[in-house]
PDB file of N, CA and C in Angstrom:
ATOM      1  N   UNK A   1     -19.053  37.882  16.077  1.00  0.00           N
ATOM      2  CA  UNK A   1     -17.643  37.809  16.433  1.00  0.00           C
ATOM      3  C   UNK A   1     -16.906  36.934  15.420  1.00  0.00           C
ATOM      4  N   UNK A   2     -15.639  37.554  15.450  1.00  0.00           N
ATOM      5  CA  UNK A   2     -15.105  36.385  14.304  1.00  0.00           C
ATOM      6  C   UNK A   2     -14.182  35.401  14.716  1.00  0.00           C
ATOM      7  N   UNK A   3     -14.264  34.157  13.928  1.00  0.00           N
ATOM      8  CA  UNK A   3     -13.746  33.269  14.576  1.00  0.00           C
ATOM      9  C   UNK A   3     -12.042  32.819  14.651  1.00  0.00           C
ATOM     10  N   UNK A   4     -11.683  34.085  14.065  1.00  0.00           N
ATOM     11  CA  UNK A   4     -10.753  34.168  14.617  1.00  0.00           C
ATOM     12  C   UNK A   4      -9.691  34.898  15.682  1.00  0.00           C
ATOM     13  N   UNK A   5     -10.812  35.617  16.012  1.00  0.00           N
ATOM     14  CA  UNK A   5     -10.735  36.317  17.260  1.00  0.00           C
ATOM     15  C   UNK A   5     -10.019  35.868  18.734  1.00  0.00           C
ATOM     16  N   UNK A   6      -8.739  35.987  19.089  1.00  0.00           N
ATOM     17  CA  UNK A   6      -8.269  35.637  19.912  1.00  0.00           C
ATOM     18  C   UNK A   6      -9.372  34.927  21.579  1.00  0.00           C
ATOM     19  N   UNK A   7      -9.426  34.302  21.965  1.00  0.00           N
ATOM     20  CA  UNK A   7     -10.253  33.545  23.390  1.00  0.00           C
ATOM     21  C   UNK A   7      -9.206  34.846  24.364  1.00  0.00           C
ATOM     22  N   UNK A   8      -9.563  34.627  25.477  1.00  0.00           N
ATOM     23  CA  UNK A   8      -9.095  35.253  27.043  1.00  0.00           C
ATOM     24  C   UNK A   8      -7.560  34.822  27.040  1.00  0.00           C
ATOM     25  N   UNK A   9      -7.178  32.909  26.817  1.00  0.00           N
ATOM     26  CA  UNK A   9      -5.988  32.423  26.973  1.00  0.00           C
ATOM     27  C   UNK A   9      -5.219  32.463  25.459  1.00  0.00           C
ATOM     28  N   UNK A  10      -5.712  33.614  24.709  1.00  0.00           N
ATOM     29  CA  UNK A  10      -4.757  33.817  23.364  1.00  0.00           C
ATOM     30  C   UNK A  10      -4.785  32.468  22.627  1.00  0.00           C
ATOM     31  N   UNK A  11      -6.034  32.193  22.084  1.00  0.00           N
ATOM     32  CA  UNK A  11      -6.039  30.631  21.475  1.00  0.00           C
ATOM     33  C   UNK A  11      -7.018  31.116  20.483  1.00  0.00           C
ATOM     34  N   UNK A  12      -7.606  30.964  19.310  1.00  0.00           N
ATOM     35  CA  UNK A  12      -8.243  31.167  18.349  1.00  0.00           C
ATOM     36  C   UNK A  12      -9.308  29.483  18.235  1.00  0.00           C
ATOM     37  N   UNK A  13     -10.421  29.839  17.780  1.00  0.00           N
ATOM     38  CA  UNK A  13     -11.443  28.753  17.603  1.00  0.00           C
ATOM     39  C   UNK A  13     -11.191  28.257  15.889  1.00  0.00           C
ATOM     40  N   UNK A  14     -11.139  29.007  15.073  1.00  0.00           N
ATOM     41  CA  UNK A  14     -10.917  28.876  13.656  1.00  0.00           C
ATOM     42  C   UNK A  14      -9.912  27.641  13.515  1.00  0.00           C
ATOM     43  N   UNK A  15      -8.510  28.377  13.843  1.00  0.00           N
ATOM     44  CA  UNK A  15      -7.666  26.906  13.596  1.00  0.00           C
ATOM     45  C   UNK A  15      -6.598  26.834  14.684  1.00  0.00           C
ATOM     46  N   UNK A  16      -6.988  25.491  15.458  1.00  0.00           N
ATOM     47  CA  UNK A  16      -5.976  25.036  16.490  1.00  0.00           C
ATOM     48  C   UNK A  16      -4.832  24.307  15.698  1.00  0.00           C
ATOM     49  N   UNK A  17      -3.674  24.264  16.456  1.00  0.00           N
ATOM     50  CA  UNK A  17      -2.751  22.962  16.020  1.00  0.00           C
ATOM     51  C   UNK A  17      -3.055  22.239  16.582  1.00  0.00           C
ATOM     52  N   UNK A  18      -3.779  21.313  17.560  1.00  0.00           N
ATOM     53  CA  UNK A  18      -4.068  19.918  18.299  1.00  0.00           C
ATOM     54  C   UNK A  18      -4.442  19.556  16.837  1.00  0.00           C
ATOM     55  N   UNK A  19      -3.624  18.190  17.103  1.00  0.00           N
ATOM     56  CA  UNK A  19      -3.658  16.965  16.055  1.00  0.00           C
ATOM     57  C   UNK A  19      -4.990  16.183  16.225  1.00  0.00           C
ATOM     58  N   UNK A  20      -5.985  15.576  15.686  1.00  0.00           N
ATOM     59  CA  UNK A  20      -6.660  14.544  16.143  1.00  0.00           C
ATOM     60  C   UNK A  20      -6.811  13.406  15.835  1.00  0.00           C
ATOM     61  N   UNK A  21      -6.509  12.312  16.476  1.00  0.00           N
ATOM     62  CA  UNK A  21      -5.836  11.253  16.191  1.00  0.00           C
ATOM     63  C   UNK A  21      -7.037  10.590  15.608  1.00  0.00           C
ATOM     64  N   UNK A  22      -7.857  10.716  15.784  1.00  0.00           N
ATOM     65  CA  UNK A  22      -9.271  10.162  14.508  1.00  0.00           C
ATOM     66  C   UNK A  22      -8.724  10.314  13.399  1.00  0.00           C
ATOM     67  N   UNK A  23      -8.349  11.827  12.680  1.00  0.00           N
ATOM     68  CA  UNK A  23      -8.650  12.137  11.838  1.00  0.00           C
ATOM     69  C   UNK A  23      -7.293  11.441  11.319  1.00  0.00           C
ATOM     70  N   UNK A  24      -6.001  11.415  11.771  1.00  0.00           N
ATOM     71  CA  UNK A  24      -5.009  10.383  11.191  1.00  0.00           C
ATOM     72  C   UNK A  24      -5.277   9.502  10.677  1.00  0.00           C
ATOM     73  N   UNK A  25      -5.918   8.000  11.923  1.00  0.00           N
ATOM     74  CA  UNK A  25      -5.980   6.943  11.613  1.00  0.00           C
ATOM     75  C   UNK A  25      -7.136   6.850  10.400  1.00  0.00           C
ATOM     76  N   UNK A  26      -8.184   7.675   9.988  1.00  0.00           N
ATOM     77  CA  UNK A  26      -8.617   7.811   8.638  1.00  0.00           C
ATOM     78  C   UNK A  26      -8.050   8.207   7.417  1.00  0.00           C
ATOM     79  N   UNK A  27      -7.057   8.833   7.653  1.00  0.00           N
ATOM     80  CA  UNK A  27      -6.068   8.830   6.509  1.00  0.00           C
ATOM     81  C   UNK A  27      -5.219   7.454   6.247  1.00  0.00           C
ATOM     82  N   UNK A  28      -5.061   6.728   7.134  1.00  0.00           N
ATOM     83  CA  UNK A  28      -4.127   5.533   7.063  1.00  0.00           C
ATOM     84  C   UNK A  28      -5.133   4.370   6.374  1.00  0.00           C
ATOM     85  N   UNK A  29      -4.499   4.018   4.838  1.00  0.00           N
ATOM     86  CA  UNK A  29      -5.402   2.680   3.989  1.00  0.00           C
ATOM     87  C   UNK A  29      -5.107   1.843   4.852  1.00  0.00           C
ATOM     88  N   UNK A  30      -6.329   1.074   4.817  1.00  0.00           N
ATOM     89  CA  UNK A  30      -6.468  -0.208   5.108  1.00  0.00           C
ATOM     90  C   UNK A  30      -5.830  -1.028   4.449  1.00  0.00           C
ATOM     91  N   UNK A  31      -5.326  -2.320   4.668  1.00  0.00           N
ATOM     92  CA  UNK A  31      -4.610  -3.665   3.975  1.00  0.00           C
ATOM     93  C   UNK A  31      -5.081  -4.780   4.513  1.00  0.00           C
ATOM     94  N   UNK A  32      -5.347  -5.721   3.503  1.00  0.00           N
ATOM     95  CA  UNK A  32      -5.906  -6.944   3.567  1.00  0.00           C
ATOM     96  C   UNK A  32      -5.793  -8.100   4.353  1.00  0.00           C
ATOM     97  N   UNK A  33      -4.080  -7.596   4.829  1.00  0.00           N
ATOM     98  CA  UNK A  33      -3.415  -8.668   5.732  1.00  0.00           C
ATOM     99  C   UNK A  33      -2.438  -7.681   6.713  1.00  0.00           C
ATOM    100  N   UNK A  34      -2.186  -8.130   7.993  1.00  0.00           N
ATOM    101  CA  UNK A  34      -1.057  -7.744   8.570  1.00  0.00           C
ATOM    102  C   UNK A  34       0.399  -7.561   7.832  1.00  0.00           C
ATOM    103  N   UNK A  35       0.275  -8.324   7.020  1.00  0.00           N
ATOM    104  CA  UNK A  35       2.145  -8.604   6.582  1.00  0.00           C
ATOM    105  C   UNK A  35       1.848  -7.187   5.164  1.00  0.00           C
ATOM    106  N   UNK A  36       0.630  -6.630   4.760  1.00  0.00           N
ATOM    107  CA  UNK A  36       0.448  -6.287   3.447  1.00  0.00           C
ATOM    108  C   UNK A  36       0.887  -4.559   3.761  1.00  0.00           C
ATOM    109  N   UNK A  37       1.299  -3.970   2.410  1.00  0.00           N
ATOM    110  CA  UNK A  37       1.030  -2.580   2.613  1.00  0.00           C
ATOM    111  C   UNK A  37       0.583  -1.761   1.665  1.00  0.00           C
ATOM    112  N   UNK A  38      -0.112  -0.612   2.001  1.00  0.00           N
ATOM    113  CA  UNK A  38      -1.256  -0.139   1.140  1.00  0.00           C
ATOM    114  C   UNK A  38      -0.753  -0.203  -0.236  1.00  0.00           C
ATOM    115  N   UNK A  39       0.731  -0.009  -0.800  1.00  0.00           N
ATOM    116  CA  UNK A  39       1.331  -0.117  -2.154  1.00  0.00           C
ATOM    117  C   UNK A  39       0.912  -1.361  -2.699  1.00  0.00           C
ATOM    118  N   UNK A  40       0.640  -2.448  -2.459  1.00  0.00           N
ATOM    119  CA  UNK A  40       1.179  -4.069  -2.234  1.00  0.00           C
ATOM    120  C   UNK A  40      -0.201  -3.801  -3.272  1.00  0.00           C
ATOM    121  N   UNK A  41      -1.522  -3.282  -2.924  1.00  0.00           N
ATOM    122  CA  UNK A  41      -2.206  -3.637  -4.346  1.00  0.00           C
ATOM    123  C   UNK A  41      -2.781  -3.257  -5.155  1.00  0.00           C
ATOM    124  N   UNK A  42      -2.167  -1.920  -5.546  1.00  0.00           N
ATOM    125  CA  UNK A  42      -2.023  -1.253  -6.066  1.00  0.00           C
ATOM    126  C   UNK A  42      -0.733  -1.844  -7.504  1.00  0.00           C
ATOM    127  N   UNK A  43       0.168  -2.339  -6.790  1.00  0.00           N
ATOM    128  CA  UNK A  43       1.556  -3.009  -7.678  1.00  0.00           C
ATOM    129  C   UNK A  43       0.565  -3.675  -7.967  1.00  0.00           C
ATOM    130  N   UNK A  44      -0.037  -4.662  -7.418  1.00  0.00           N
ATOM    131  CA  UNK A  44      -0.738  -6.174  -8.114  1.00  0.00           C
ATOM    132  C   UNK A  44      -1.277  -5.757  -9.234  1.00  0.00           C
ATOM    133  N   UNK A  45      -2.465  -5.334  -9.202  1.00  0.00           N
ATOM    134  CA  UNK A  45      -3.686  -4.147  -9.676  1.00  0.00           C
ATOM    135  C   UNK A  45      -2.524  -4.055 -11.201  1.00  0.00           C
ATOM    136  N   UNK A  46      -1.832  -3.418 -11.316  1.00  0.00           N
ATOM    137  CA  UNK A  46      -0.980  -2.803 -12.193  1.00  0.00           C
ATOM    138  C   UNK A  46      -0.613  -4.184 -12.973  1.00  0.00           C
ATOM    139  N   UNK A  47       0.040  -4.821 -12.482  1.00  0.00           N
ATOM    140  CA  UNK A  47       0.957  -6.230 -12.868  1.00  0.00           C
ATOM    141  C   UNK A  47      -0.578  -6.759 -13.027  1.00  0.00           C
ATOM    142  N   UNK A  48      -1.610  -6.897 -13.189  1.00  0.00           N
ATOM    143  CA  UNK A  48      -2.309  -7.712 -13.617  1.00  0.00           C
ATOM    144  C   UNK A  48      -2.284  -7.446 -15.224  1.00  0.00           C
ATOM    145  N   UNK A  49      -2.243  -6.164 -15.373  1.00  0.00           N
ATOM    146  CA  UNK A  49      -2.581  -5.745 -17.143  1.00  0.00           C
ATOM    147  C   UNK A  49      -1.709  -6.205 -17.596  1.00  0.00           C
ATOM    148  N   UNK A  50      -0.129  -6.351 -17.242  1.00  0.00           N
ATOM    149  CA  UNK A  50       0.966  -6.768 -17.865  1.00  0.00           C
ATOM    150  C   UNK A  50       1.512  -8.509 -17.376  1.00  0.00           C
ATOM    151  N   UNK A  51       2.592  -8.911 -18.528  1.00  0.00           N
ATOM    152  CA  UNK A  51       2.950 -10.010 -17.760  1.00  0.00           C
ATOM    153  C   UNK A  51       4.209 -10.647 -16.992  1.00  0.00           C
ATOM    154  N   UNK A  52       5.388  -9.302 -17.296  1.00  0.00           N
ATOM    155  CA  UNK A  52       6.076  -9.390 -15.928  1.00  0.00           C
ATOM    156  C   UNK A  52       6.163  -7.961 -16.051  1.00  0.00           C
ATOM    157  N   UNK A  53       6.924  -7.747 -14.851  1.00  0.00           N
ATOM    158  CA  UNK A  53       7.313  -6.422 -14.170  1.00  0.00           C
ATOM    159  C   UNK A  53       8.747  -6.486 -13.735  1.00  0.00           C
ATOM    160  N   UNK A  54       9.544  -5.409 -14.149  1.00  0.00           N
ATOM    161  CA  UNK A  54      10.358  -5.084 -13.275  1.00  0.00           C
ATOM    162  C   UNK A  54      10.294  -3.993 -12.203  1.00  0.00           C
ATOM    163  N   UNK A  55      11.137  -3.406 -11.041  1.00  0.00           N
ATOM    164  CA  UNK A  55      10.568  -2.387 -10.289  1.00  0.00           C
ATOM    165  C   UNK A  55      10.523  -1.097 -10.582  1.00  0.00           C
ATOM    166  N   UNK A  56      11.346  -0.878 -11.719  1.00  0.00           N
ATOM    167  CA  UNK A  56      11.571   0.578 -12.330  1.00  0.00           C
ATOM    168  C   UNK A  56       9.741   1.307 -12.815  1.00  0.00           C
ATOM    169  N   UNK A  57       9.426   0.086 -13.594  1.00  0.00           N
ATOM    170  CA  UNK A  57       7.733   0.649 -13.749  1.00  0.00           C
ATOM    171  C   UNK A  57       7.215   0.913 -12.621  1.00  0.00           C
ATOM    172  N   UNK A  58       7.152   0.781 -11.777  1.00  0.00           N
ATOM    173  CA  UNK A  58       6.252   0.758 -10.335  1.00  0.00           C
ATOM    174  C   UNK A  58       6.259   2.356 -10.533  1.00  0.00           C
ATOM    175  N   UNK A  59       7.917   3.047 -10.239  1.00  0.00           N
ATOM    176  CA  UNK A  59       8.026   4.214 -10.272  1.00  0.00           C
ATOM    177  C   UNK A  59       7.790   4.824 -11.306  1.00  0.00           C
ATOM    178  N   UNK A  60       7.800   4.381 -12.416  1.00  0.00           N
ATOM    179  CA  UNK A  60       7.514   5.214 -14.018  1.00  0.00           C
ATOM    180  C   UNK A  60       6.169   5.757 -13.747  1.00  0.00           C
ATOM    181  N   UNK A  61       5.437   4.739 -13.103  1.00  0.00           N
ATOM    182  CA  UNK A  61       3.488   5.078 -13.146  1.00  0.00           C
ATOM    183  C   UNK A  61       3.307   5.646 -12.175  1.00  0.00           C
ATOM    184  N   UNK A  62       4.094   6.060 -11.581  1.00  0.00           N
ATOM    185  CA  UNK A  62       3.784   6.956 -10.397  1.00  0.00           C
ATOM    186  C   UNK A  62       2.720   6.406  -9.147  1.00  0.00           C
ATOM    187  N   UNK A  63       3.421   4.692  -8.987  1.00  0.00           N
ATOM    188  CA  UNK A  63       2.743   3.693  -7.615  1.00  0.00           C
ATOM    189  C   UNK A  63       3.544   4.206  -6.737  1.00  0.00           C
ATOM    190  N   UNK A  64       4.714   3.804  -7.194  1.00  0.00           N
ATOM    191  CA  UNK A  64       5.738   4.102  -5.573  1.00  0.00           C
ATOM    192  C   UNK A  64       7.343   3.999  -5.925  1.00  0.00           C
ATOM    193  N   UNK A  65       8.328   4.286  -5.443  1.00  0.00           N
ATOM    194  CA  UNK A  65       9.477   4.324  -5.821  1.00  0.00           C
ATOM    195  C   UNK A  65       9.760   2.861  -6.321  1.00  0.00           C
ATOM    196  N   UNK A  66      10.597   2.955  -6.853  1.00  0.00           N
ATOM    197  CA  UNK A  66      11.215   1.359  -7.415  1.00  0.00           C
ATOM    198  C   UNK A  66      12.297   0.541  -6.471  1.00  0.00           C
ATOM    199  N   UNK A  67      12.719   1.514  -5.486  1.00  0.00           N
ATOM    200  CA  UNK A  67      13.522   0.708  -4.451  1.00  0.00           C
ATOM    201  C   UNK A  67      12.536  -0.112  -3.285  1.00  0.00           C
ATOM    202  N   UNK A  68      10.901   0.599  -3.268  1.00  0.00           N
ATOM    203  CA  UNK A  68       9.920  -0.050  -2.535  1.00  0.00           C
ATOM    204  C   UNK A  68       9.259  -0.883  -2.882  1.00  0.00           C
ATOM    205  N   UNK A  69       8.878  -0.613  -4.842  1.00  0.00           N
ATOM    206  CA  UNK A  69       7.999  -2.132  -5.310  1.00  0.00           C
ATOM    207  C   UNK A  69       9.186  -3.151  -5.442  1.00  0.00           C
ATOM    208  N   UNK A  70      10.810  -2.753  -5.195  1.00  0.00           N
ATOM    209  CA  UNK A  70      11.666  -4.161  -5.302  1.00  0.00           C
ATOM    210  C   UNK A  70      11.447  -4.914  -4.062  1.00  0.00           C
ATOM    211  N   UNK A  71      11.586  -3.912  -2.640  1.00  0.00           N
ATOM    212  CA  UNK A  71      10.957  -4.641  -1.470  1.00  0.00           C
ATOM    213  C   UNK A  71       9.809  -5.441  -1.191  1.00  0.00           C
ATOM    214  N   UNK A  72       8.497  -4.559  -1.813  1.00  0.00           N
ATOM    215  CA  UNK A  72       7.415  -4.919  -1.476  1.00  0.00           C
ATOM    216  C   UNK A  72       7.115  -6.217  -2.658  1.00  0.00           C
ATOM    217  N   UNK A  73       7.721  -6.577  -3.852  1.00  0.00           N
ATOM    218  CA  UNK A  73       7.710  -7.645  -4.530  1.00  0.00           C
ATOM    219  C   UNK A  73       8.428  -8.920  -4.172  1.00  0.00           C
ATOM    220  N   UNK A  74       9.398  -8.617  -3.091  1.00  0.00           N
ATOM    221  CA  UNK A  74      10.122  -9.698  -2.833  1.00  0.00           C
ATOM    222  C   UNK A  74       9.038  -9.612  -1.324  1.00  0.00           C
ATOM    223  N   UNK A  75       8.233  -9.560  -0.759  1.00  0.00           N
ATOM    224  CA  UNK A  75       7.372  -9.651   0.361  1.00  0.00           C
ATOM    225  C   UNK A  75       6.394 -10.630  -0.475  1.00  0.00           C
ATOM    226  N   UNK A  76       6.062  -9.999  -1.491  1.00  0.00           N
ATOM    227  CA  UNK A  76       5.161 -10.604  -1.759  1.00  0.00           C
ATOM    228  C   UNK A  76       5.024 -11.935  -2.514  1.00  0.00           C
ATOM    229  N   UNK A  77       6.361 -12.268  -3.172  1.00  0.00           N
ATOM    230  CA  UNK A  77       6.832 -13.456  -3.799  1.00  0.00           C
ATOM    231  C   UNK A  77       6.674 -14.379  -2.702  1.00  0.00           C
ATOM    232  N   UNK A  78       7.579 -14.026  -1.771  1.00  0.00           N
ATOM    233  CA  UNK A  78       7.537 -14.695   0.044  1.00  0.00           C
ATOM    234  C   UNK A  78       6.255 -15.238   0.563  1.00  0.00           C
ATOM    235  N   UNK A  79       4.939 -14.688  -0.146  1.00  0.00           N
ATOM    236  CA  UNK A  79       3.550 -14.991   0.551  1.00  0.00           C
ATOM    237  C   UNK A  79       2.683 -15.475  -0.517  1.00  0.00           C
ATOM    238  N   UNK A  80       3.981 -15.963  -1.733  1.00  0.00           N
ATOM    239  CA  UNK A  80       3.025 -16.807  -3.142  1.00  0.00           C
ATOM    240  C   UNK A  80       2.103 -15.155  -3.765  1.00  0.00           C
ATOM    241  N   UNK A  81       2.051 -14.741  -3.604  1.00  0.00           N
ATOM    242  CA  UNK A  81       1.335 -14.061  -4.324  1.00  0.00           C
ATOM    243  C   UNK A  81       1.723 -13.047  -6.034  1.00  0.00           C
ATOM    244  N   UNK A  82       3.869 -13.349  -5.930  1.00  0.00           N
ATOM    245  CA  UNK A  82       4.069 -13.689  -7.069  1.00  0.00           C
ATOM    246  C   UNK A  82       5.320 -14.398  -6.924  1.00  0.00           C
ATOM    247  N   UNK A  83       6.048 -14.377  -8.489  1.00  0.00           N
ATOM    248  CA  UNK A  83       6.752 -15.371  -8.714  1.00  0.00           C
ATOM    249  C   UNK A  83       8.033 -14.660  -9.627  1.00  0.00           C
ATOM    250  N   UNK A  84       8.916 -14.867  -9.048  1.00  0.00           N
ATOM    251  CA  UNK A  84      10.236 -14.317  -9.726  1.00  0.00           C
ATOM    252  C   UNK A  84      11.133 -15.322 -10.455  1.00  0.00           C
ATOM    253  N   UNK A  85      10.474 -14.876 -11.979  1.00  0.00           N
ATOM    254  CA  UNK A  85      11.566 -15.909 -12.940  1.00  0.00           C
ATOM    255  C   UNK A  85      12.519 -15.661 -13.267  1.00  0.00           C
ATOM    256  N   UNK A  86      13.084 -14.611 -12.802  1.00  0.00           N
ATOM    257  CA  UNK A  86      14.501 -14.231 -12.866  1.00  0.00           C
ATOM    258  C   UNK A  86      14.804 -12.782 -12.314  1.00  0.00           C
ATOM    259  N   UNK A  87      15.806 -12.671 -11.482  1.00  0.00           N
ATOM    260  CA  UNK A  87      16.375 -11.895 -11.037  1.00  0.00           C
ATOM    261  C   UNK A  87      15.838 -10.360 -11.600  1.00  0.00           C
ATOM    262  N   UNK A  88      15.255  -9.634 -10.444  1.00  0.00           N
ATOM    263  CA  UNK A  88      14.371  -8.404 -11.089  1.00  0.00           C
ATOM    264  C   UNK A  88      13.414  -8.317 -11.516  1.00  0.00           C
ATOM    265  N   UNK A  89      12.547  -9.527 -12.360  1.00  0.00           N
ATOM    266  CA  UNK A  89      11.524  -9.672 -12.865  1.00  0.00           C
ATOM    267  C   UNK A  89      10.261 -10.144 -11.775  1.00  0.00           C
ATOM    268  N   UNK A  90       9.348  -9.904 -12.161  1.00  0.00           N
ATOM    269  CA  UNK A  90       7.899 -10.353 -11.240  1.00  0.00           C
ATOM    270  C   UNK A  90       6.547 -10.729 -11.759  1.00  0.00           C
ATOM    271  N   UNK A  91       6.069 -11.534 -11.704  1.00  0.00           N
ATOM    272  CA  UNK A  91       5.010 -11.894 -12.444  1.00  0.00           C
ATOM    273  C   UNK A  91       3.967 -12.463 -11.722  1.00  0.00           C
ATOM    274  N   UNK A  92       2.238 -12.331 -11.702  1.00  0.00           N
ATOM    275  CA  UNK A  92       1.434 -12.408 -10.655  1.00  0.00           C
ATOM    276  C   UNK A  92       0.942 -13.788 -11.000  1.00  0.00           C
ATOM    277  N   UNK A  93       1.043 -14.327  -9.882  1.00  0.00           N
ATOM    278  CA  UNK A  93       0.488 -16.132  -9.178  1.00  0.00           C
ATOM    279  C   UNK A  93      -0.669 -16.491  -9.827  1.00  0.00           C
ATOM    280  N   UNK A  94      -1.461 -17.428  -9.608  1.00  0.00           N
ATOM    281  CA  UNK A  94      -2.828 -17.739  -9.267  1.00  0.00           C
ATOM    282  C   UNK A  94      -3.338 -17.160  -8.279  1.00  0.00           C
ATOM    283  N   UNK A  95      -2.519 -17.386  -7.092  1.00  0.00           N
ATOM    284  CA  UNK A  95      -3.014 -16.682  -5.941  1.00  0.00           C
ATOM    285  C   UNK A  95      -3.206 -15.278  -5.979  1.00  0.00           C
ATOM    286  N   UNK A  96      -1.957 -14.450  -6.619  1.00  0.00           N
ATOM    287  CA  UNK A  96      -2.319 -13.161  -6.914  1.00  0.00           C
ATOM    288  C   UNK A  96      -3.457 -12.931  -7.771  1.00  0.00           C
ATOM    289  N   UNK A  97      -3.547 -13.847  -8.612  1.00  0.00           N
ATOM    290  CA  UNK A  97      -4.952 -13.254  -9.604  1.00  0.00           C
ATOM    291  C   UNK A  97      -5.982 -13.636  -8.829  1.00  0.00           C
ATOM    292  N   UNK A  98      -6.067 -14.660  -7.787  1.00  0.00           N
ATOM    293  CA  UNK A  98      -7.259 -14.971  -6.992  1.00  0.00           C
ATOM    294  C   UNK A  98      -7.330 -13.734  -5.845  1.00  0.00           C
ATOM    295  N   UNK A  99      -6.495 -12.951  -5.180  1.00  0.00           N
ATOM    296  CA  UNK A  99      -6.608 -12.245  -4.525  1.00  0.00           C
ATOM    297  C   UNK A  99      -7.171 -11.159  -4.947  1.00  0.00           C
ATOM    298  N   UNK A 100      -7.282 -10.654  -6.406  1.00  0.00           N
ATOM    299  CA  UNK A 100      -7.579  -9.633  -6.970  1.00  0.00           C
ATOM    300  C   UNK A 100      -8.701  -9.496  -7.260  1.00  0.00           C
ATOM    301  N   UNK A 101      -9.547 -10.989  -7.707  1.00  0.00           N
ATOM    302  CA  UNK A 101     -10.535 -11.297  -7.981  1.00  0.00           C
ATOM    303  C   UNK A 101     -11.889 -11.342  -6.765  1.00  0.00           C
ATOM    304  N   UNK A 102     -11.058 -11.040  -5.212  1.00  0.00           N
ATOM    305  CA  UNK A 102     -11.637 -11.564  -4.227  1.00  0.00           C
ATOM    306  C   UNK A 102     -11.839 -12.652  -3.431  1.00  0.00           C
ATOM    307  N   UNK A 103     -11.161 -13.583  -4.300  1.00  0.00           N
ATOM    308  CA  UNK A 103     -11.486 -15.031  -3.690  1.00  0.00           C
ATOM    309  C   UNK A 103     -10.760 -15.555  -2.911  1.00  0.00           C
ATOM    310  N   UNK A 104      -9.412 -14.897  -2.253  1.00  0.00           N
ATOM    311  CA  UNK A 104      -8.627 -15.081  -1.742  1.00  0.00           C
ATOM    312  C   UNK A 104      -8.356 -13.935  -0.487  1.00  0.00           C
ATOM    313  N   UNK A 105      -8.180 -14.881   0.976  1.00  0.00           N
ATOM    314  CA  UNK A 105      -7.796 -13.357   2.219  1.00  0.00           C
ATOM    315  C   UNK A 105      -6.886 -14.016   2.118  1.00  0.00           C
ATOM    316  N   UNK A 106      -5.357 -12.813   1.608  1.00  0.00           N
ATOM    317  CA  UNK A 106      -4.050 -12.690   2.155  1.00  0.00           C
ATOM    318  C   UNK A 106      -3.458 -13.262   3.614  1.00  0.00           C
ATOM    319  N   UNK A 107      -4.481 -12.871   4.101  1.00  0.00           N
ATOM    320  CA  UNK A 107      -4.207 -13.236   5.936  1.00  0.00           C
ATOM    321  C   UNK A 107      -4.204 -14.685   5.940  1.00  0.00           C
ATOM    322  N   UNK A 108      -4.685 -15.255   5.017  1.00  0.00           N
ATOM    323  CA  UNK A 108      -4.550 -16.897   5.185  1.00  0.00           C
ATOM    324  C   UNK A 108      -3.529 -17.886   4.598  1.00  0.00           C
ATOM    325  N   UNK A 109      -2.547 -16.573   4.598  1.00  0.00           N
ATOM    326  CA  UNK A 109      -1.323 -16.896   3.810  1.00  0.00           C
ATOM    327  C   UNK A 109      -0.099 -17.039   4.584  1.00  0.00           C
ATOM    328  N   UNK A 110       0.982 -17.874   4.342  1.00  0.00           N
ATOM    329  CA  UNK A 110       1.822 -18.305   5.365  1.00  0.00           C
ATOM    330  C   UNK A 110       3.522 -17.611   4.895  1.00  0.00           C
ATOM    331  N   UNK A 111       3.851 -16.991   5.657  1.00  0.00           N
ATOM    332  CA  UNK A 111       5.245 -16.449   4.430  1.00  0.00           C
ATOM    333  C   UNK A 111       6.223 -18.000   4.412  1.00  0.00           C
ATOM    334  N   UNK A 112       6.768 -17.793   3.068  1.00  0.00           N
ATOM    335  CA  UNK A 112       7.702 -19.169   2.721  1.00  0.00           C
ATOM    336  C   UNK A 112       9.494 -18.412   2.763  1.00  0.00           C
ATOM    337  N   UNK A 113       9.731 -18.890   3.740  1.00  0.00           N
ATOM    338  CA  UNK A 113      11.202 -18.511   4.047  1.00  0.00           C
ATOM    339  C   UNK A 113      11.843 -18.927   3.364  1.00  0.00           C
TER     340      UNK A 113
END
């Protein structure tokens, strides 16, 4: 029989639409910290090869739009992990290079208002 052969209640075995919420939450990256998001190090990662950043690259390299690494850089300035020497620009911490390196959980980080 084939499997796509209609059932009694007109439903096929081959392919249902029921969603399964397993298979979502395995699509969803993990992040290091509550406050973090899967972009967050990926930008780092990137900004490590270089030594500042503005947000327009984020989007040039095809990380994430540049209106999100401007957000997600000012999150992350907020949690030390970098440092803005001027307006637009971004450049990675100690802490950011320690986070990259492993030696550092994000989660033990305090945001600076």
């Amino acid at each position: 029989m084939d499997d796509s052969t209609p059932d009694a209640d007109g439903s096929t075995d081959a392919n249902t639409d029921t969603e399964d919420p397993a298979a979502d939450e395995a699509d969803v990256e993990e992040t290091d910290a509550d406050w973090m998001e899967p972009a967050d190090k990926r930008i780092l990662e990137f900004m490590e090869s270089e030594d500042a950043f503005e947000p327009v690259q984020f989007d040039d390299e095809g990380i994430c739009p540049a209106k999100y690494a401007a957000y997600r850089c000012r999150e992350m300035t907020a949690y030390g992990l970098l440092n803005r020497p001027m307006p637009g620009m971004y450049m990675l911490t100690d802490a950011g290079e320690e986070y990259l390196a492993g030696e550092l959980d994000p989660s033990d980080l305090e945001r600076d208002e």
